[in-house]
N, C-alpha and C. Protein backbone atom coordinates (compact mmCIF):
# COMPACT_ATOMS: atom_id res chain seq x y z
N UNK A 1 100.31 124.05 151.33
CA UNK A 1 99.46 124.38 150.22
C UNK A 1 100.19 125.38 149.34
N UNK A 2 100.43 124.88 148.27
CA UNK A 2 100.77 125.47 147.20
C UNK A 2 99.86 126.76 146.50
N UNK A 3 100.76 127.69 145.36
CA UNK A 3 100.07 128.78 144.94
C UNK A 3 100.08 128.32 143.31
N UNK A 4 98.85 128.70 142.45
CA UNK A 4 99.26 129.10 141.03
C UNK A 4 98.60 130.10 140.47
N UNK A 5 99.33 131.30 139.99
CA UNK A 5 98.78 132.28 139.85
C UNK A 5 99.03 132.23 138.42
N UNK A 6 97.95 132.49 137.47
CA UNK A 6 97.55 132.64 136.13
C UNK A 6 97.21 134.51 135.69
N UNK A 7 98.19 134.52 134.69
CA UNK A 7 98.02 136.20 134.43
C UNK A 7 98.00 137.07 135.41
N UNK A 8 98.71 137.07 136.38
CA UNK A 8 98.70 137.50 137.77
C UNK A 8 96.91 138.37 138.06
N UNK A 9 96.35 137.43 137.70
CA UNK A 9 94.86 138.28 137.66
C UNK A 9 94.00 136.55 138.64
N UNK A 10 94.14 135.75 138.30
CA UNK A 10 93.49 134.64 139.41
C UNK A 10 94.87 134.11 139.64
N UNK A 11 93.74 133.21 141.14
CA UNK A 11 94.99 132.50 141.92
C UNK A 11 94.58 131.25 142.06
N UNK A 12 94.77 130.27 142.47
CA UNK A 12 94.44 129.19 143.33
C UNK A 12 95.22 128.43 144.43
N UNK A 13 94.97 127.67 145.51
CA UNK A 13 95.41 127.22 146.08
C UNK A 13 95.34 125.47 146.19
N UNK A 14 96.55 124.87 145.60
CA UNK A 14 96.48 123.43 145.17
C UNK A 14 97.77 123.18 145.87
N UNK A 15 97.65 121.72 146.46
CA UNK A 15 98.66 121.01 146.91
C UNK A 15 100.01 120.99 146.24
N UNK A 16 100.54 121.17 147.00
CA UNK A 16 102.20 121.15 146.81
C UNK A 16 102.39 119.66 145.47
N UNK A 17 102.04 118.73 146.31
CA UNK A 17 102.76 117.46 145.15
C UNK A 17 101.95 117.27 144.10
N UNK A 18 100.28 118.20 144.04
CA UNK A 18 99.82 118.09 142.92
C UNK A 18 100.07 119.62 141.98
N UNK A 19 100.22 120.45 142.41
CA UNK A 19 101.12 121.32 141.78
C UNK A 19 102.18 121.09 140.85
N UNK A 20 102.80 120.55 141.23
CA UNK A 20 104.56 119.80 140.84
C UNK A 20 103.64 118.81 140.01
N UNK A 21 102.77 118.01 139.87
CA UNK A 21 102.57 117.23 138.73
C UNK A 21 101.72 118.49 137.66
N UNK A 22 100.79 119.14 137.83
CA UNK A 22 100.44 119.63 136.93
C UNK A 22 101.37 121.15 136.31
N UNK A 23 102.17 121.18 137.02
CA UNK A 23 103.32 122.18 136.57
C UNK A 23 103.73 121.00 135.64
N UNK A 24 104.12 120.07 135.69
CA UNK A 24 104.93 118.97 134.65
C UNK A 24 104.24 118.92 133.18
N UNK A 25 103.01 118.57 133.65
CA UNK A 25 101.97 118.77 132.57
C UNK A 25 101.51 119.82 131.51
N UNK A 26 101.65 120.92 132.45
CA UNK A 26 101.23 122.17 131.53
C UNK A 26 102.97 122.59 130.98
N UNK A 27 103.85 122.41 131.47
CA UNK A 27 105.19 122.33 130.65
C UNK A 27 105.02 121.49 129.45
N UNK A 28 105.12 120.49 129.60
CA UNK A 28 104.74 119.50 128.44
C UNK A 28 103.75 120.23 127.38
N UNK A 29 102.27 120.61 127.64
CA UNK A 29 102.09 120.56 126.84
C UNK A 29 102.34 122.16 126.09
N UNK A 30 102.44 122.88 127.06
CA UNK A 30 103.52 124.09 126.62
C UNK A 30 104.67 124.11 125.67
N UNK A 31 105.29 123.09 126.07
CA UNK A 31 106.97 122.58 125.16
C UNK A 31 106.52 122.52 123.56
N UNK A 32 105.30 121.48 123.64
CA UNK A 32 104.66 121.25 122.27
C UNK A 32 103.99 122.00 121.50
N UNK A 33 104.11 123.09 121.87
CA UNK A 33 103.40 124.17 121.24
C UNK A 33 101.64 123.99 121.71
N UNK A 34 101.22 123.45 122.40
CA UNK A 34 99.78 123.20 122.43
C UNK A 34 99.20 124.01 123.53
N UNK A 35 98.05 124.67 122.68
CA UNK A 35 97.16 125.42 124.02
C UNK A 35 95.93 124.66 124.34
N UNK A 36 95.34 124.91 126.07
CA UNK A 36 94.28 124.19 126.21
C UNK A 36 93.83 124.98 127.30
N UNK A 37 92.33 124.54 128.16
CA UNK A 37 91.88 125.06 129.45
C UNK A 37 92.36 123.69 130.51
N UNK A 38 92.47 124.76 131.52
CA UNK A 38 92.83 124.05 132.66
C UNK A 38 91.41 124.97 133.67
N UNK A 39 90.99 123.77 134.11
CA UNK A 39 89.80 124.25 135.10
C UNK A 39 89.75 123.41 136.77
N UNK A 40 89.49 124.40 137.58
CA UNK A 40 89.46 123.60 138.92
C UNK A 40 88.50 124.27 139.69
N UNK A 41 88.03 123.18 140.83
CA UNK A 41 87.26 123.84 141.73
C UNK A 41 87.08 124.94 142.90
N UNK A 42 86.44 125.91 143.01
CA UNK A 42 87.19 127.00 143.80
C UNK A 42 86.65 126.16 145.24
N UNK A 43 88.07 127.07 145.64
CA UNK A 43 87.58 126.88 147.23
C UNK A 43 86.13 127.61 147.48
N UNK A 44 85.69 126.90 148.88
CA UNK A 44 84.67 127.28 149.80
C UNK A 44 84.07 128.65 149.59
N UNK A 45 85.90 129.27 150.49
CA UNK A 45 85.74 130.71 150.83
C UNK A 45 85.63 131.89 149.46
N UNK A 46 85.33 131.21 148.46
CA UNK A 46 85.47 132.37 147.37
C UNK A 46 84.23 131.80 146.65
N UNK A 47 83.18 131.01 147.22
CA UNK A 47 81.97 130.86 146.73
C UNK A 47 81.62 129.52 146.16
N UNK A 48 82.87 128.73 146.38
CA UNK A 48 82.65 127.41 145.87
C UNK A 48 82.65 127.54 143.71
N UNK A 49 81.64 126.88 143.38
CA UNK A 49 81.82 126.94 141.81
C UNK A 49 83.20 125.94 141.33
N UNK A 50 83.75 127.03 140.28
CA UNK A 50 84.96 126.54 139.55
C UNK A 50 85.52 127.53 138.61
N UNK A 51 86.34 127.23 138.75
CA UNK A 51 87.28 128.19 137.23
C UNK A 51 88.14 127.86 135.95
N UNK A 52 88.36 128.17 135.03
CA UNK A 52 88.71 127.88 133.50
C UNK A 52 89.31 129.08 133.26
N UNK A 53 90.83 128.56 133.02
CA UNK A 53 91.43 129.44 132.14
C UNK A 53 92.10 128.85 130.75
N UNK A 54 92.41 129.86 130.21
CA UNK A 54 92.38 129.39 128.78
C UNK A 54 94.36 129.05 128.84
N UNK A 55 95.44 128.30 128.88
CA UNK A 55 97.08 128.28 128.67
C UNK A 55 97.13 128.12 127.53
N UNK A 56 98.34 129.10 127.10
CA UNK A 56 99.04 129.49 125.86
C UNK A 56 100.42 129.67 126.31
N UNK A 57 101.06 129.79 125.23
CA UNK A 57 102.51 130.07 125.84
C UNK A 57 102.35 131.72 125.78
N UNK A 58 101.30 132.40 125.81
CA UNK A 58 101.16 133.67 126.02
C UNK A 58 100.85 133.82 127.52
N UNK A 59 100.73 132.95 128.16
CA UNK A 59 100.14 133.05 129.38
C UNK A 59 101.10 133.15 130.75
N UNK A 60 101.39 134.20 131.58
CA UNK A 60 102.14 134.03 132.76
C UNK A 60 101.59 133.22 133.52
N UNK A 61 102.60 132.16 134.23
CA UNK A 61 102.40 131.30 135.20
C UNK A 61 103.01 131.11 135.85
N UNK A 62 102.94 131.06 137.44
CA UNK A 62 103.59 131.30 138.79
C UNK A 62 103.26 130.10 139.66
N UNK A 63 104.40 129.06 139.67
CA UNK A 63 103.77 128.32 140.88
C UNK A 63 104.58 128.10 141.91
N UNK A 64 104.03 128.30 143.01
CA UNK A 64 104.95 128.61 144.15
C UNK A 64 104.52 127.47 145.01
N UNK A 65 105.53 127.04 145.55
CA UNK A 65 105.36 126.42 146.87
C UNK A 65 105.85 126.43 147.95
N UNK A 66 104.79 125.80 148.88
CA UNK A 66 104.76 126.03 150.35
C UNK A 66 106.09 125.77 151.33
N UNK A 67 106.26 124.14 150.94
CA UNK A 67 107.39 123.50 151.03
C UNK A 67 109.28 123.79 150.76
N UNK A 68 109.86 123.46 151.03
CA UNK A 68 111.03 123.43 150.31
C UNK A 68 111.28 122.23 149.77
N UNK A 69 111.04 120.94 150.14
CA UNK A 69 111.64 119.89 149.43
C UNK A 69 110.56 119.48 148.66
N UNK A 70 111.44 119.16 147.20
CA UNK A 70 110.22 118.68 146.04
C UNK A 70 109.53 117.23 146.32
N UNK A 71 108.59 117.26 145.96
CA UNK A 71 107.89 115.55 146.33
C UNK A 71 108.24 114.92 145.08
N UNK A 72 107.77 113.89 145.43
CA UNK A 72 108.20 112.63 144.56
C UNK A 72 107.17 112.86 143.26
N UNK A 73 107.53 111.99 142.23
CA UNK A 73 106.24 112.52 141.13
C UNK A 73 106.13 110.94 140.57
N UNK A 74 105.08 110.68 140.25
CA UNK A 74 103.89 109.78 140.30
C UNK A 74 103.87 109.34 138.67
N UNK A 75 104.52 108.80 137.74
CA UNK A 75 104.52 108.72 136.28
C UNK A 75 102.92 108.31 135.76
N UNK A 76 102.44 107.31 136.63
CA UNK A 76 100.63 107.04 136.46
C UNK A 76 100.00 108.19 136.53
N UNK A 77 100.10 108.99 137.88
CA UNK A 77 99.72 110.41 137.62
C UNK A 77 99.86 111.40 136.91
N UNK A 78 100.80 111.56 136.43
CA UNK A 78 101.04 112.55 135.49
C UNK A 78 100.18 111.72 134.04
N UNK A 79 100.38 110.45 133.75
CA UNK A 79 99.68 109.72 133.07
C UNK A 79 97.93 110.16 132.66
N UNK A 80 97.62 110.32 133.81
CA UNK A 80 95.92 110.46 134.17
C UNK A 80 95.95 111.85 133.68
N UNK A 81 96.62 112.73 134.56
CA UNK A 81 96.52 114.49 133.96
C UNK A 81 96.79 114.64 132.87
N UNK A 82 97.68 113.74 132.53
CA UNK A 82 97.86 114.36 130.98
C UNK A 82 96.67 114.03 130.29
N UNK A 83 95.89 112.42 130.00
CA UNK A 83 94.70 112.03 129.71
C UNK A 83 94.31 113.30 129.25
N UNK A 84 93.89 113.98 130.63
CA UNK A 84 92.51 115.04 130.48
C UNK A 84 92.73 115.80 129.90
N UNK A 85 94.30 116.70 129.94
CA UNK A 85 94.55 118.03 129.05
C UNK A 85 94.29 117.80 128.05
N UNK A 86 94.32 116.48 127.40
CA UNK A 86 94.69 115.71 125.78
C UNK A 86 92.82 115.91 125.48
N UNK A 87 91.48 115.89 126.29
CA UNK A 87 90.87 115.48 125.98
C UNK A 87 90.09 116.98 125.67
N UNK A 88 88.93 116.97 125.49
CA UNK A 88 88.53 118.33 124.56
C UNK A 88 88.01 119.09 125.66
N UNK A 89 87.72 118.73 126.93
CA UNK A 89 87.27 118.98 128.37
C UNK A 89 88.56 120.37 128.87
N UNK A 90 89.75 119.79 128.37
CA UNK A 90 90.86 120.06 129.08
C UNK A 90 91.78 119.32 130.46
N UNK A 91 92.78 120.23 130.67
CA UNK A 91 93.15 119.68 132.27
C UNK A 91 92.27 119.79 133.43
N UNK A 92 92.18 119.01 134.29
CA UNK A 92 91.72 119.37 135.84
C UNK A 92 92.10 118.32 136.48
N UNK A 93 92.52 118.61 137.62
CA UNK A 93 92.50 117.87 138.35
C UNK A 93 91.84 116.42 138.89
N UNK A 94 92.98 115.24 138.66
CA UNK A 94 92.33 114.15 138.69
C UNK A 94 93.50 113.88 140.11
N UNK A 95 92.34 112.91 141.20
CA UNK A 95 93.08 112.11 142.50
C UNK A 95 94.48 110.76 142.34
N UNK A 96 95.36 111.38 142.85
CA UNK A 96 96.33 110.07 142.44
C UNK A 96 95.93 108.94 142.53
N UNK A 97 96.62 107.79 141.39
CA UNK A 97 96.34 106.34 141.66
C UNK A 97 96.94 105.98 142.67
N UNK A 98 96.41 105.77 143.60
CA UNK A 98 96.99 105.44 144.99
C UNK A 98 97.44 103.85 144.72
N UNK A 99 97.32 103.06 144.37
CA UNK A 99 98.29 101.86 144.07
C UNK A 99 99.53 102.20 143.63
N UNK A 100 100.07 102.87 142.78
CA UNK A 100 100.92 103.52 142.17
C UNK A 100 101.60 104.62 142.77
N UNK A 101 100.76 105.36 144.11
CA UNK A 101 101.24 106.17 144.67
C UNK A 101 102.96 106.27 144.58
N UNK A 102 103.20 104.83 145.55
CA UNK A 102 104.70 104.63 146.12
C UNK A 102 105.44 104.00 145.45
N UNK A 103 104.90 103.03 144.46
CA UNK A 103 105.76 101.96 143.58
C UNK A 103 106.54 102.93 142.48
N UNK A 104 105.59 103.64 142.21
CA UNK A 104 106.15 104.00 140.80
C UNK A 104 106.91 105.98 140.99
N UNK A 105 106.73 106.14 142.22
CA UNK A 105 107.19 107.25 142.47
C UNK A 105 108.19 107.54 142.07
N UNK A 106 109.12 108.64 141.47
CA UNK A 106 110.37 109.14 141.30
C UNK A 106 110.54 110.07 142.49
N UNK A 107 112.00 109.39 143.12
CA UNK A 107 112.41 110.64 143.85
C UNK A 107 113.14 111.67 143.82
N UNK A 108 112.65 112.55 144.74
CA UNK A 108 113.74 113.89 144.66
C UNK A 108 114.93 114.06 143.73
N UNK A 109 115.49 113.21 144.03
CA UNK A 109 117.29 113.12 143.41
C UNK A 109 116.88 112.59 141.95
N UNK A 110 116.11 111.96 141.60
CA UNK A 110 116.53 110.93 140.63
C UNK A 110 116.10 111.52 139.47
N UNK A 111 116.71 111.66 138.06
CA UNK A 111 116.11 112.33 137.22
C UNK A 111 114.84 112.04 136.54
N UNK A 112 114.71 112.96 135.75
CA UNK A 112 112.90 112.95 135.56
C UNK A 112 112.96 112.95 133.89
N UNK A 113 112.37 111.47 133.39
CA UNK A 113 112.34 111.02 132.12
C UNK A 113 111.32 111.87 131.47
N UNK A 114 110.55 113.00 131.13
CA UNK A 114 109.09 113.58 130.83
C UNK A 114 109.04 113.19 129.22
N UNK A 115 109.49 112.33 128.67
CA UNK A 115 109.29 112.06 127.03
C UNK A 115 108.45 110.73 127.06
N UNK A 116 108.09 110.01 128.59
CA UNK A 116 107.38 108.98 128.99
C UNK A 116 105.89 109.41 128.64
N UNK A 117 106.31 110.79 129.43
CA UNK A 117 104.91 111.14 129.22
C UNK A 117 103.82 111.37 127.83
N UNK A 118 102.58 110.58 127.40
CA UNK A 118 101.75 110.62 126.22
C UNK A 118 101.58 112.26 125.99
């Protein structure tokens, strides 16, 4: 389990290979000059609910992971996340297309096209 810490003031705890896609995402839309909210569900132990923060390129962001080796990244997935950042809702977390999981995976080694991405 992965870390992302926003304004070193909240944290969350999100999966390693979905981390690495929405790190891709909020780069992207970072690169483009574009700000948006990214919102997710809190864990259990901190009361359940959810949280919304506002990304800017004013914004510190820390994502750490658990792992050492990077996972594979999912071009449909990143596809879907991006969707949402694009939409007036913002980012959150959407479940991989599991058909697509393995077919369309990029691995470790292989370079990473992100101009695919909408």
């Amino acid at each position: 389990m992965g870390k992302f810490n926003y304004n070193a003031t909240t944290r969350a705890d999100i999966d390693d290979r979905l981390l690495l896609h929405l790190q891709i995402v909020i780069g992207t839309k970072l690169r483009r000059g574009e700000a948006f909210p990214f919102t997710w569900k809190d864990d259990a132990s901190l009361g359940g609910g959810r949280t919304t923060v506002w990304v800017s390129a004013s914004s510190t962001l820390i994502y750490r992971y658990h792992g050492s080796r990077m996972p594979s990244v999912n071009s449909q997935w990143l596809e879907a996340l991006m969707t949402t950042a694009n939409s007036p809702g913002g980012l959150y977390p959407v479940n991989e297309p599991a058909a697509a999981a393995r077919r369309d995976a990029i691995g470790p080694d292989e370079p990473l096209n992100l101009e695919l991405v909408p």
